[in-house]
N, C-alpha and C. Protein backbone atom coordinates (compact mmCIF):
# COMPACT_ATOMS: atom_id res chain seq x y z
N UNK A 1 0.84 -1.17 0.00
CA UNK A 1 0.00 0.00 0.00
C UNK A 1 0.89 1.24 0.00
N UNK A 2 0.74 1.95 -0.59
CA UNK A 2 1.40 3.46 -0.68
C UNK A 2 1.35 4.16 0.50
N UNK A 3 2.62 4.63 0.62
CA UNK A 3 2.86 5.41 2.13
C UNK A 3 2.35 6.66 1.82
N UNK A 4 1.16 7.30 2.63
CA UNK A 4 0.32 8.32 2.90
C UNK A 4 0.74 9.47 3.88
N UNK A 5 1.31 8.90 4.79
CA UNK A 5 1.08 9.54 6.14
C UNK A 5 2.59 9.84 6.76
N UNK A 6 3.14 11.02 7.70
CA UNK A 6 4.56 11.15 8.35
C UNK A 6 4.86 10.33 9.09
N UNK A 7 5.97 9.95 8.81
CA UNK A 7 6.91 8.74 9.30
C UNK A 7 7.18 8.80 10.77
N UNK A 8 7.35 10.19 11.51
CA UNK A 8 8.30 9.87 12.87
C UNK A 8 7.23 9.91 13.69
N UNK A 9 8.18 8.70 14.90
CA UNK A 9 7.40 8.21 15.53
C UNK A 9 6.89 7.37 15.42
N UNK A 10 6.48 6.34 14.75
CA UNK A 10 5.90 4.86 13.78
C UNK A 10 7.01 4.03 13.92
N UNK A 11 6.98 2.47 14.68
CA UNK A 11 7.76 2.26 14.39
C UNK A 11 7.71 0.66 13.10
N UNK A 12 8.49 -0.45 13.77
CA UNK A 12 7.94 -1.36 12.69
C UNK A 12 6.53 -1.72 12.77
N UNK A 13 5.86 -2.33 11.74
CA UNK A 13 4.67 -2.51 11.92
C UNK A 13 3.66 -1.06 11.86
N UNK A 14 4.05 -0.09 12.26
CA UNK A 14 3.25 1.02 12.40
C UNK A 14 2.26 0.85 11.39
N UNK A 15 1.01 2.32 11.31
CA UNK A 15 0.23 2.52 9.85
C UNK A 15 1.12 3.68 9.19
N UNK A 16 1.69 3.69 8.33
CA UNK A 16 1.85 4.35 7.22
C UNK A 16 0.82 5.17 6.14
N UNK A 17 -0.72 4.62 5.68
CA UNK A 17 -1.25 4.67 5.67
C UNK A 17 -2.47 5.20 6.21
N UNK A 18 -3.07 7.43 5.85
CA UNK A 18 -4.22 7.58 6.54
C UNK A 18 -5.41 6.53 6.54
N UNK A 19 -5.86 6.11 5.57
CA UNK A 19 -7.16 5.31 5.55
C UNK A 19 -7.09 4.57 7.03
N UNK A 20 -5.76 3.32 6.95
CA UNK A 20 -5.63 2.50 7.92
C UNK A 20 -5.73 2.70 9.30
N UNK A 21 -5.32 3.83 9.61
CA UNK A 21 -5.11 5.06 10.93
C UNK A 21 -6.47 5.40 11.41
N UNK A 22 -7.02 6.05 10.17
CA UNK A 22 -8.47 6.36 10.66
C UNK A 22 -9.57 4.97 10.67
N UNK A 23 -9.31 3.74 10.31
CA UNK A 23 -9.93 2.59 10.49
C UNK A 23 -9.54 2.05 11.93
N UNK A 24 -8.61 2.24 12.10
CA UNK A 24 -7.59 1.78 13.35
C UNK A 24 -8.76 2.39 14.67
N UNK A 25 -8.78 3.87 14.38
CA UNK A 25 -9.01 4.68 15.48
C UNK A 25 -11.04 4.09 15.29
N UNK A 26 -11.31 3.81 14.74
CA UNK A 26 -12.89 3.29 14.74
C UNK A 26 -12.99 2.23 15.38
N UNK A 27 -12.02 1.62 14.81
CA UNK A 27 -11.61 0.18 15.68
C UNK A 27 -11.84 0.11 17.22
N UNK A 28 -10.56 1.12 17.64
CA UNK A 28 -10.45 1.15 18.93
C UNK A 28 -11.41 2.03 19.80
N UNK A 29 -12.38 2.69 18.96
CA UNK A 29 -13.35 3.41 19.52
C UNK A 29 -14.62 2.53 19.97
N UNK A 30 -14.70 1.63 18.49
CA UNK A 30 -16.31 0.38 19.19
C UNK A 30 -16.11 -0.56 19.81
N UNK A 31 -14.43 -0.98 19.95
CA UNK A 31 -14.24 -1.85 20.30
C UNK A 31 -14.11 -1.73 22.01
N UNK A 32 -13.56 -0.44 22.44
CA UNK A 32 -13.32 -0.39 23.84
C UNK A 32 -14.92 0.47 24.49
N UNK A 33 -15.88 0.89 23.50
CA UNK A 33 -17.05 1.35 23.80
C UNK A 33 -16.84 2.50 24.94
N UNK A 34 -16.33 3.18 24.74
CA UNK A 34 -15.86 4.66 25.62
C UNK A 34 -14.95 5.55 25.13
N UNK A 35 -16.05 6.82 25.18
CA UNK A 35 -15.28 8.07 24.55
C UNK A 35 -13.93 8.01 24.95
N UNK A 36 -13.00 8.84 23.87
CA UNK A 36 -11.39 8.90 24.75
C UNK A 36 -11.46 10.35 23.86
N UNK A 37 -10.44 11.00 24.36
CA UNK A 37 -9.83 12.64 24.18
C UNK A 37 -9.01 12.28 22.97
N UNK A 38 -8.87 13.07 22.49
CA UNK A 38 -8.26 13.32 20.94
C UNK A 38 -6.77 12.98 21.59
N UNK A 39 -6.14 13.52 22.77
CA UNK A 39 -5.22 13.36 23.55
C UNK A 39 -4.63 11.80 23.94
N UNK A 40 -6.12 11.39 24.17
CA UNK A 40 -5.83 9.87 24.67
C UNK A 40 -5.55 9.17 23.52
N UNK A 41 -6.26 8.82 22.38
CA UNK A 41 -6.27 8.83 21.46
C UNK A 41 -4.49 8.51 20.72
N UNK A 42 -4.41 9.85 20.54
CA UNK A 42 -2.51 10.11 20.36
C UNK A 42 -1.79 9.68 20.90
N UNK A 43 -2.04 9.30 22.74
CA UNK A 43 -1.55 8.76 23.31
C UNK A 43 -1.21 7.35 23.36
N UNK A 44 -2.48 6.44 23.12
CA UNK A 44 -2.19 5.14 22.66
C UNK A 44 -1.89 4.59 21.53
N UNK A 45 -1.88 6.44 20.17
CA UNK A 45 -0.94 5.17 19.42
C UNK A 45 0.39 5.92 19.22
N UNK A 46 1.01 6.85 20.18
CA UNK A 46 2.12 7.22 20.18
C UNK A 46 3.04 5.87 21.38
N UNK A 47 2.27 5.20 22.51
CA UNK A 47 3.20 4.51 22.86
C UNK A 47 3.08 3.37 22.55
N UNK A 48 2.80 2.95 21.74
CA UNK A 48 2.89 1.73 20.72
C UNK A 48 3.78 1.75 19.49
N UNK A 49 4.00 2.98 18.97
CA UNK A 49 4.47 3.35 17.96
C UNK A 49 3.83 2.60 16.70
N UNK A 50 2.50 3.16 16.75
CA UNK A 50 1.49 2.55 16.00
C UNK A 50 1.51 3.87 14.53
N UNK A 51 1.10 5.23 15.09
CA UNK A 51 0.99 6.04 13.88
C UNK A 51 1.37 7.25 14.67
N UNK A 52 1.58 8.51 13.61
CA UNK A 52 2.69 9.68 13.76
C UNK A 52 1.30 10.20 14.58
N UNK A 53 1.64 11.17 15.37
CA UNK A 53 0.86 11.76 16.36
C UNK A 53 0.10 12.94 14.95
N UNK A 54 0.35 13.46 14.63
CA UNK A 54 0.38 14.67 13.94
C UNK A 54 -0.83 13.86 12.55
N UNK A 55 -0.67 12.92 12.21
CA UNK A 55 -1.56 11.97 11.50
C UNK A 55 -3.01 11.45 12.11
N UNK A 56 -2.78 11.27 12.84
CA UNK A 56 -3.63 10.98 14.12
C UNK A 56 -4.60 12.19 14.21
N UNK A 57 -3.78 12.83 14.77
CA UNK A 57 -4.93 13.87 14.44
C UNK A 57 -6.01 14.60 13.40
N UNK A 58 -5.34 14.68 12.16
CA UNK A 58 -5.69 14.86 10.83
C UNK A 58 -6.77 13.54 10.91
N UNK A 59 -6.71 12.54 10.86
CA UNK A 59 -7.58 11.28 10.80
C UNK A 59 -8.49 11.68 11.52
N UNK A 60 -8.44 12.21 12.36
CA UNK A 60 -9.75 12.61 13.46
C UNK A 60 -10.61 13.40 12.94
N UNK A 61 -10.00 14.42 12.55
CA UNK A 61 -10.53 15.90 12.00
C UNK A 61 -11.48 15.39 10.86
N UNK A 62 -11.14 14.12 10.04
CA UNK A 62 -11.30 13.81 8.47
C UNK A 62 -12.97 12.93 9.28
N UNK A 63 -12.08 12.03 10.21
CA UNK A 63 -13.51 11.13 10.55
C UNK A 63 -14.84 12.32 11.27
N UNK A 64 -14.19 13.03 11.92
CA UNK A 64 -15.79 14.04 12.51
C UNK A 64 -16.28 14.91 11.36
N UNK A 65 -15.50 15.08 10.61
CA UNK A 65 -15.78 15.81 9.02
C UNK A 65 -16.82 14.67 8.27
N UNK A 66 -16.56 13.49 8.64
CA UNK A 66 -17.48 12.38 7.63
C UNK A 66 -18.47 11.60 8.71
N UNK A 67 -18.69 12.28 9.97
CA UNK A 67 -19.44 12.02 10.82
C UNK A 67 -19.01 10.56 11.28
N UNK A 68 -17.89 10.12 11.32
CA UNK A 68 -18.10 9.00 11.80
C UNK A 68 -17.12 8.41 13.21
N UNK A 69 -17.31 10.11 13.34
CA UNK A 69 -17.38 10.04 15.09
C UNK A 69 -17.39 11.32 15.58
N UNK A 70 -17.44 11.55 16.65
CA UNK A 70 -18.29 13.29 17.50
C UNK A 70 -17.59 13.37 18.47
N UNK A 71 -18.08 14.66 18.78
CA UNK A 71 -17.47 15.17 20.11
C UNK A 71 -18.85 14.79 21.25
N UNK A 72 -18.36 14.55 22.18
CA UNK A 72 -19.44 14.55 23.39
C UNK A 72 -19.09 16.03 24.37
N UNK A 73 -20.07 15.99 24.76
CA UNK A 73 -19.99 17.27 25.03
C UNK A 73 -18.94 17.93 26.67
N UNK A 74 -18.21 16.73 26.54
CA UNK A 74 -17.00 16.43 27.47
C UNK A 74 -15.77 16.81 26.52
N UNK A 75 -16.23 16.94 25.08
CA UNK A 75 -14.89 16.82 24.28
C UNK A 75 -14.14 15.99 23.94
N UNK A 76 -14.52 14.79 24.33
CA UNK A 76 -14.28 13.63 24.13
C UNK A 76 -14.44 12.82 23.06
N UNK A 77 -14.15 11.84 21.83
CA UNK A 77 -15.00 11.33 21.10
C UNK A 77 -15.09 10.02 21.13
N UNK A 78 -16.34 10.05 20.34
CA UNK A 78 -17.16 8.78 20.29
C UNK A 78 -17.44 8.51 19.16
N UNK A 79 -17.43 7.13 18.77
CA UNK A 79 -17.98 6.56 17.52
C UNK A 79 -19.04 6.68 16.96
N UNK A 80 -19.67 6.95 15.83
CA UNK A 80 -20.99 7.52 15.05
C UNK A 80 -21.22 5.66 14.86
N UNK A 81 -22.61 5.40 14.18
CA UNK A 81 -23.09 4.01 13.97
C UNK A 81 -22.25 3.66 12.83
N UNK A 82 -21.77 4.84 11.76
CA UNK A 82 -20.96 4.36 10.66
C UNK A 82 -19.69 4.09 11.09
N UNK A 83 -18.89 4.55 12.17
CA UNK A 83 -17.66 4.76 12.38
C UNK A 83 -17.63 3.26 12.98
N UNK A 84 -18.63 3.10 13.70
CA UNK A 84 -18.78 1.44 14.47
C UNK A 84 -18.89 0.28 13.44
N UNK A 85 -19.49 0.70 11.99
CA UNK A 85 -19.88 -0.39 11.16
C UNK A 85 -18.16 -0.56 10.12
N UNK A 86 -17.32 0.95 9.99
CA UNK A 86 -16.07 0.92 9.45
C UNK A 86 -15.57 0.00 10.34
N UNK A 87 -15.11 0.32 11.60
CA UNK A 87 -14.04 -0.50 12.49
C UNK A 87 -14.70 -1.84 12.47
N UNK A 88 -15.76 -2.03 12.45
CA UNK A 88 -16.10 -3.66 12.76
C UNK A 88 -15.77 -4.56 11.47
N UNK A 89 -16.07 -3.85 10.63
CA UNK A 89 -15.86 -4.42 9.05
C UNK A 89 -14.89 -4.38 8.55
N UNK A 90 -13.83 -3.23 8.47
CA UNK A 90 -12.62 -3.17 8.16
C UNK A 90 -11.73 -3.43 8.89
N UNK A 91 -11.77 -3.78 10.71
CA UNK A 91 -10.19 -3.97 11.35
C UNK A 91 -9.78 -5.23 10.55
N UNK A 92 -10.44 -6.36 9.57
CA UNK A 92 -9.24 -7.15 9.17
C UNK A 92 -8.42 -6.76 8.04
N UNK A 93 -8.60 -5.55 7.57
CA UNK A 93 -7.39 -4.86 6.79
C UNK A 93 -6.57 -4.55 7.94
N UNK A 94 -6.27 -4.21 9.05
CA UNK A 94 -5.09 -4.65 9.87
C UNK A 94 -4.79 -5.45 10.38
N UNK A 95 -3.28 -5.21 10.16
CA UNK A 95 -2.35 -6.85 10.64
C UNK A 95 -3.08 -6.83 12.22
N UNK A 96 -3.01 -7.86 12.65
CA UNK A 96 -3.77 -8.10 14.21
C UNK A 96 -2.87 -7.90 15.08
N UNK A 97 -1.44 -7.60 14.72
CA UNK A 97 -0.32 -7.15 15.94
C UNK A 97 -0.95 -5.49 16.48
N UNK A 98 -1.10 -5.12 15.47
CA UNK A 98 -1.84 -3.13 15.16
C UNK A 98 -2.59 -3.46 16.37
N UNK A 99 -4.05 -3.91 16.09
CA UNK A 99 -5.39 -3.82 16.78
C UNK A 99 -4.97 -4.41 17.94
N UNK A 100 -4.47 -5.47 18.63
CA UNK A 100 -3.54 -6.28 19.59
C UNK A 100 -3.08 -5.05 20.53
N UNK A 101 -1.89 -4.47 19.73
CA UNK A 101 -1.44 -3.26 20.48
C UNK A 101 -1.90 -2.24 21.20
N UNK A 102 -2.95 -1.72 19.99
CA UNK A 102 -3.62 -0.70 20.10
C UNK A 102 -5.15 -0.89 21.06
N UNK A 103 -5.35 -2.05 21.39
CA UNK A 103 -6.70 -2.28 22.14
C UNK A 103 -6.11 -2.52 23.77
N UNK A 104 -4.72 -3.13 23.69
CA UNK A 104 -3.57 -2.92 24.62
C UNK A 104 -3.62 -1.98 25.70
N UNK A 105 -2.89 -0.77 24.53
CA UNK A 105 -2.77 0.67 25.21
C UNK A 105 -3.90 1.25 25.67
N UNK A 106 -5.15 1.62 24.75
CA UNK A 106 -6.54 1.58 25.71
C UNK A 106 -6.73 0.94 26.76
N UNK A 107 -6.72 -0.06 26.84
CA UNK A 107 -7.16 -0.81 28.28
C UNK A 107 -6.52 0.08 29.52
N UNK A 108 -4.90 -0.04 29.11
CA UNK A 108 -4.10 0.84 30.06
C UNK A 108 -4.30 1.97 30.36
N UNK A 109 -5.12 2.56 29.58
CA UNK A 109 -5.59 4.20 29.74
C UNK A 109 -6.41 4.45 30.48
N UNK A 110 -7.51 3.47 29.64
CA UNK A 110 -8.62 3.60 30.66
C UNK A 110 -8.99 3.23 32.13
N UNK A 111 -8.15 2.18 32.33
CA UNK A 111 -7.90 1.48 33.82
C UNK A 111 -6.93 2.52 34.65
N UNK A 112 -5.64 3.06 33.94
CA UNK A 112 -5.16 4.11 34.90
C UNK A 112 -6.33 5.26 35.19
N UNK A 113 -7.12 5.70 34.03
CA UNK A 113 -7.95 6.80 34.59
C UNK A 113 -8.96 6.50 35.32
N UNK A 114 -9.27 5.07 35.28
CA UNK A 114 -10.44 4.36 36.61
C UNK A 114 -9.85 4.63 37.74
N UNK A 115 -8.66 4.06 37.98
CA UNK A 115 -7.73 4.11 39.10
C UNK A 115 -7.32 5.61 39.88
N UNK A 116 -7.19 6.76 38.89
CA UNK A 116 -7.17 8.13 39.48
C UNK A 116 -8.32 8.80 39.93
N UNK A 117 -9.65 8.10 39.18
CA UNK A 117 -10.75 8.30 39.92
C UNK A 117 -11.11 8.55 41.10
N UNK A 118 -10.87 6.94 41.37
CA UNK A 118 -10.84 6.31 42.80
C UNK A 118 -10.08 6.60 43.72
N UNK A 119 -8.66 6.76 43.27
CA UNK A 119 -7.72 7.25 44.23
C UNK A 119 -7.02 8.36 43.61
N UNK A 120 -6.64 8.99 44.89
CA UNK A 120 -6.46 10.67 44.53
C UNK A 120 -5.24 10.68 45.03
N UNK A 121 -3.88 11.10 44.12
CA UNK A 121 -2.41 11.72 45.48
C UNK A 121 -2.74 13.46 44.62
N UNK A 122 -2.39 13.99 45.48
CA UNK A 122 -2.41 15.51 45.35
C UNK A 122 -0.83 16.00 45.94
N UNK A 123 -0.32 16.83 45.22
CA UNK A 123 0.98 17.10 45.72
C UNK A 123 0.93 18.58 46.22
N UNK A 124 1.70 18.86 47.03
CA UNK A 124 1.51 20.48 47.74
C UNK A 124 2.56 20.75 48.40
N UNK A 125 3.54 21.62 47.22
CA UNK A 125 5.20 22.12 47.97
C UNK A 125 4.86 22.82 49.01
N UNK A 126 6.19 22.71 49.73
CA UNK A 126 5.89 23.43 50.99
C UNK A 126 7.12 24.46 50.98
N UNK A 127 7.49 25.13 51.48
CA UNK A 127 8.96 25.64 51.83
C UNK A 127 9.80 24.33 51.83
N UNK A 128 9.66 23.51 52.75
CA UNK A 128 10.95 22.19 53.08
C UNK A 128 10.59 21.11 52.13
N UNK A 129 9.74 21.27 51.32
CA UNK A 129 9.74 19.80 50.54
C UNK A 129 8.29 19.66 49.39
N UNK A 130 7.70 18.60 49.82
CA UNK A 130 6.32 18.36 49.14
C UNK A 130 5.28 17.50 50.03
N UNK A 131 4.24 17.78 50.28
CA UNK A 131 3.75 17.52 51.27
C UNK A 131 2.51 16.31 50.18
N UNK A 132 2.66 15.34 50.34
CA UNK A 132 1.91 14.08 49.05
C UNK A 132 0.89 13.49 49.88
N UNK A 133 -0.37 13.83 49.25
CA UNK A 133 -1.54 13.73 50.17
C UNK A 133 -2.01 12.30 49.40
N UNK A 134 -2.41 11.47 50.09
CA UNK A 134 -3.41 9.60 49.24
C UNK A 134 -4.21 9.71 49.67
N UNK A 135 -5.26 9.27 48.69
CA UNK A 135 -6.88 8.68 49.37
C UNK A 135 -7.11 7.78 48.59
N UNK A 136 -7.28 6.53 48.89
CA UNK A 136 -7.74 5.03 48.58
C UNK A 136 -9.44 4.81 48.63
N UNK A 137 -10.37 4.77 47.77
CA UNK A 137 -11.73 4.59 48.12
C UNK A 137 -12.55 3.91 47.01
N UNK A 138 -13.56 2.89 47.99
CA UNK A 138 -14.03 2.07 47.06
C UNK A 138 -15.32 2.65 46.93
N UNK A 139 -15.82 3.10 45.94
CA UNK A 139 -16.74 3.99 45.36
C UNK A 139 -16.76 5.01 46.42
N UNK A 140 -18.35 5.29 47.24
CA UNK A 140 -18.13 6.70 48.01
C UNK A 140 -17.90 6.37 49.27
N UNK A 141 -17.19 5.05 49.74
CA UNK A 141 -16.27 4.80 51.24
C UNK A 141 -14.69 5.33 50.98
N UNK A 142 -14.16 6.20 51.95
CA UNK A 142 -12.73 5.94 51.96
C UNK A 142 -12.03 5.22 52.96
N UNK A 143 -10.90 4.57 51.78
CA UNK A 143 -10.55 3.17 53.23
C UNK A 143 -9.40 3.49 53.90
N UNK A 144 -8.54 5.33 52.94
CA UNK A 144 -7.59 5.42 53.37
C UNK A 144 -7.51 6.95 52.81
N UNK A 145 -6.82 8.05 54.19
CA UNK A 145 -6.59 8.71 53.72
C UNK A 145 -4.85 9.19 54.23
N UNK A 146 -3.84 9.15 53.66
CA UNK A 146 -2.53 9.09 54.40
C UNK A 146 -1.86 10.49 53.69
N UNK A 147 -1.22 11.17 54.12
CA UNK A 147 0.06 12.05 53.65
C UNK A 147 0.95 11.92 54.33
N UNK A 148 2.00 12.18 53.41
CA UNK A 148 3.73 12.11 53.86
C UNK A 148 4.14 13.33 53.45
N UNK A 149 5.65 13.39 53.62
CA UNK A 149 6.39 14.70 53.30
C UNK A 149 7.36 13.76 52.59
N UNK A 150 7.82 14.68 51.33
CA UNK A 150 8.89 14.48 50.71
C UNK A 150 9.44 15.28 50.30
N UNK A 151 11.61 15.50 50.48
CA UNK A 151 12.59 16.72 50.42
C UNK A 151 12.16 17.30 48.61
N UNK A 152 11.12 16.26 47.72
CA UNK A 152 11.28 17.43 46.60
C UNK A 152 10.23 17.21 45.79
N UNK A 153 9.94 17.74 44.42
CA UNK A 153 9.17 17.52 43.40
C UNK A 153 8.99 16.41 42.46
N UNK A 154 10.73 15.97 42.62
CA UNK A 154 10.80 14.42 41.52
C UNK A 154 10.76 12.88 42.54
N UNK A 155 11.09 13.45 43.86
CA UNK A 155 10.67 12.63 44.76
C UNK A 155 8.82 12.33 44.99
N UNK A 156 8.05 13.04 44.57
CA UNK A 156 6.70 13.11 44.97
C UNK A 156 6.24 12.51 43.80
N UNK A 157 6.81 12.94 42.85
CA UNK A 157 6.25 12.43 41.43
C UNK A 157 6.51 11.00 41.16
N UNK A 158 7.91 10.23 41.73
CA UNK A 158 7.77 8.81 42.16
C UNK A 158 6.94 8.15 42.67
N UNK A 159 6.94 8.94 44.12
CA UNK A 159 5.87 8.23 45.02
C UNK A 159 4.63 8.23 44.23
N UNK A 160 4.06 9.29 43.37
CA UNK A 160 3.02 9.07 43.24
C UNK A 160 2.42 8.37 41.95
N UNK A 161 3.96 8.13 40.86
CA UNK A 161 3.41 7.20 40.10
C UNK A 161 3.42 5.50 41.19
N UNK A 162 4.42 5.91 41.60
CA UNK A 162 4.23 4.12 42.17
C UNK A 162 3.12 4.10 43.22
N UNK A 163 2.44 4.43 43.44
CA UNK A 163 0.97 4.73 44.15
C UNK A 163 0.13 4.41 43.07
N UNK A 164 -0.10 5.10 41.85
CA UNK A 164 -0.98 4.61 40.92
C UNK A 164 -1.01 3.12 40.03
N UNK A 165 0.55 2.57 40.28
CA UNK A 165 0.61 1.40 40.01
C UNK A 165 0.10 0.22 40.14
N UNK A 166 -0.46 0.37 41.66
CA UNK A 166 -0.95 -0.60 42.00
C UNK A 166 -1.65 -0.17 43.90
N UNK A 167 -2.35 1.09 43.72
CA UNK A 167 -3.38 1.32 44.88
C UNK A 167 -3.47 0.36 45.91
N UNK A 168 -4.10 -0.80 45.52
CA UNK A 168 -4.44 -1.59 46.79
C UNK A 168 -3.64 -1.98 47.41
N UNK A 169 -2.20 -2.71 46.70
CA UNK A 169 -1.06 -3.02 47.34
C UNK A 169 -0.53 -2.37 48.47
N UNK A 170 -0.68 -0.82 47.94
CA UNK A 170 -0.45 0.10 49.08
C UNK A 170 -0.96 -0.08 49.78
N UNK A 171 -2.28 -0.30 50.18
CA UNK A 171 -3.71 -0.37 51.25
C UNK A 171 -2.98 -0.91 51.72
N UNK A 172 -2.84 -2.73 51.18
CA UNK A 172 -3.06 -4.29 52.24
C UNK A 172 -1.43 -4.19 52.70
N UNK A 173 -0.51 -4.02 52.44
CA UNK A 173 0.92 -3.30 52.94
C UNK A 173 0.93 -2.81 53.94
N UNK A 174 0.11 -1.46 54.14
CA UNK A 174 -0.03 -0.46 55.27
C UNK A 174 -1.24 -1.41 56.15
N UNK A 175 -1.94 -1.40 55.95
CA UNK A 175 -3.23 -2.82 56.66
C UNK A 175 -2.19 -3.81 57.25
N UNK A 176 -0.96 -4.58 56.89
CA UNK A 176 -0.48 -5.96 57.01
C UNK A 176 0.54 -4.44 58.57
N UNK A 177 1.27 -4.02 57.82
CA UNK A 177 2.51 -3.09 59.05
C UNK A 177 1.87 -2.77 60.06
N UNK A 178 0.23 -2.29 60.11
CA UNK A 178 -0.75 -1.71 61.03
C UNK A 178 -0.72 -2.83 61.81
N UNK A 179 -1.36 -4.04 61.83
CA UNK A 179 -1.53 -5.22 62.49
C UNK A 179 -0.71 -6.44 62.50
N UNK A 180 0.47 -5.99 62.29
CA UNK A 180 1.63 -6.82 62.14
C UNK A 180 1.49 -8.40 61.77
N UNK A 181 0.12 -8.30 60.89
CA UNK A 181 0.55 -9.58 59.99
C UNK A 181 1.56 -9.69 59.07
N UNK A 182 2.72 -10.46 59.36
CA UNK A 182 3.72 -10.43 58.46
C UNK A 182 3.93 -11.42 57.05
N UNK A 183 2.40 -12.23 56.96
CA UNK A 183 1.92 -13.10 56.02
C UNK A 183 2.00 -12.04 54.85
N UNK A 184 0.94 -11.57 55.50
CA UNK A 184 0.28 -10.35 54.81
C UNK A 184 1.02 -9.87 53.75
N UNK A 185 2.36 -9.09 54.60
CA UNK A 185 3.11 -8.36 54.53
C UNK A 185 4.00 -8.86 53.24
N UNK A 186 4.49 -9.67 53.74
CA UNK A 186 5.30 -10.65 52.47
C UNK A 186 4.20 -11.03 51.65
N UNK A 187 3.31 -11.58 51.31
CA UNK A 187 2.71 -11.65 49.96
C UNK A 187 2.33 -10.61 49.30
N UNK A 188 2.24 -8.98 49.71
CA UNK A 188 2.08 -8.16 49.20
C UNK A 188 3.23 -7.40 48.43
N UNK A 189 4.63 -7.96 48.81
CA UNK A 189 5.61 -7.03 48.90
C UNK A 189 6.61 -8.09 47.83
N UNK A 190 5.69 -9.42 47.62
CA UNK A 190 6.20 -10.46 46.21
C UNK A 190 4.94 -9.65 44.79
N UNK A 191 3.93 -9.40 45.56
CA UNK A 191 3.10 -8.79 44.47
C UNK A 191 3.81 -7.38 43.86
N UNK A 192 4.48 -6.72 44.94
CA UNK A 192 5.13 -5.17 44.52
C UNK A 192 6.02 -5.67 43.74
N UNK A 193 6.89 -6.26 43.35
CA UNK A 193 8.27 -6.99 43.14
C UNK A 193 8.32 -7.33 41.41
């Protein structure tokens, strides 16, 4: 197929190809059945190295131009009934490593943004450091609300990706040290590992 689309950023396997790009993105729109941001979007197929960010976008612009997908009024988009009948009919014009990947990186998106939902770190410099606030909660119970201090900004930003990594771990960890089950403790800390 004739190369259409800018190269950087794509890696092997990538789409080369607008048509394929904008089939791709229909794909991953009916297939994961939830709006994503033009952002998110770019995002899952920039870390796949699926298609050029800058393509991606253009594909978007082309598909809400041919209605076959919208903005919600979050700004978000969503698949039109045609955009659902392209991706369902056409993902086997992509190789299945593409759609594989790319249904991949969604999952991951959407589960980290379930996960920030639910749990909140908020960071707040202080004069001496960063003051990293957690809240752990299963729908509208909270099971945990903890802050620490940390000497900086790239220190907080650790803690708080490895907080989003895996939330509960943190819980049953701090739960196991609280009541000095040390069962606990060690099977949680082979799960961190």
């Amino acid at each position: 197929m004739k190369q259409q689309a800018f190269t950087g950023g794509v890696g092997p396997g990538g789409l080369w190809n607008q048509n394929d790009i904008r089939i791709l993105i229909c794909y991953v729109l009916s297939s994961i059945n939830s709006p994503l941001s033009g952002e998110d979007l770019g995002n899952i197929f920039q870390s796949k190295a699926l298609a050029n960010y800058f393509e991606v976008t253009d594909a978007l612009a082309a598909l809400e131009a041919q209605n076959h997908v919208r903005k919600t009024p979050s700004q978000r988009y969503e698949v039109t009934e045609t955009g659902r009948e392209i991706g369902e009919s056409l993902d086997v014009t992509l190789p299945l490593s593409v759609r594989d990947k790319a249904l991949e990186a969604a999952v991951v998106l959407l589960s980290r943004a379930r996960l920030e939902r639910e749990n909140k770190v908020t960071l707040r410099p202080t004069e001496r450091g960063v003051q990293v606030n957690f809240r752990i909660a299963d729908g509208e119970m909270t099971l945990m609300d903890l802050s620490l201090y940390v000497p900086d900004m790239a220190q907080a930003q650790l803690v708080k990706e490895n907080f989003y990594r895996d939330p509960g771990a943190i819980y049953q960890l701090l739960l196991a040290a609280l009541t000095r089950d040390r069962d606990l403790a060690q099977e949680t800390l082979e799960v961190l590992s």
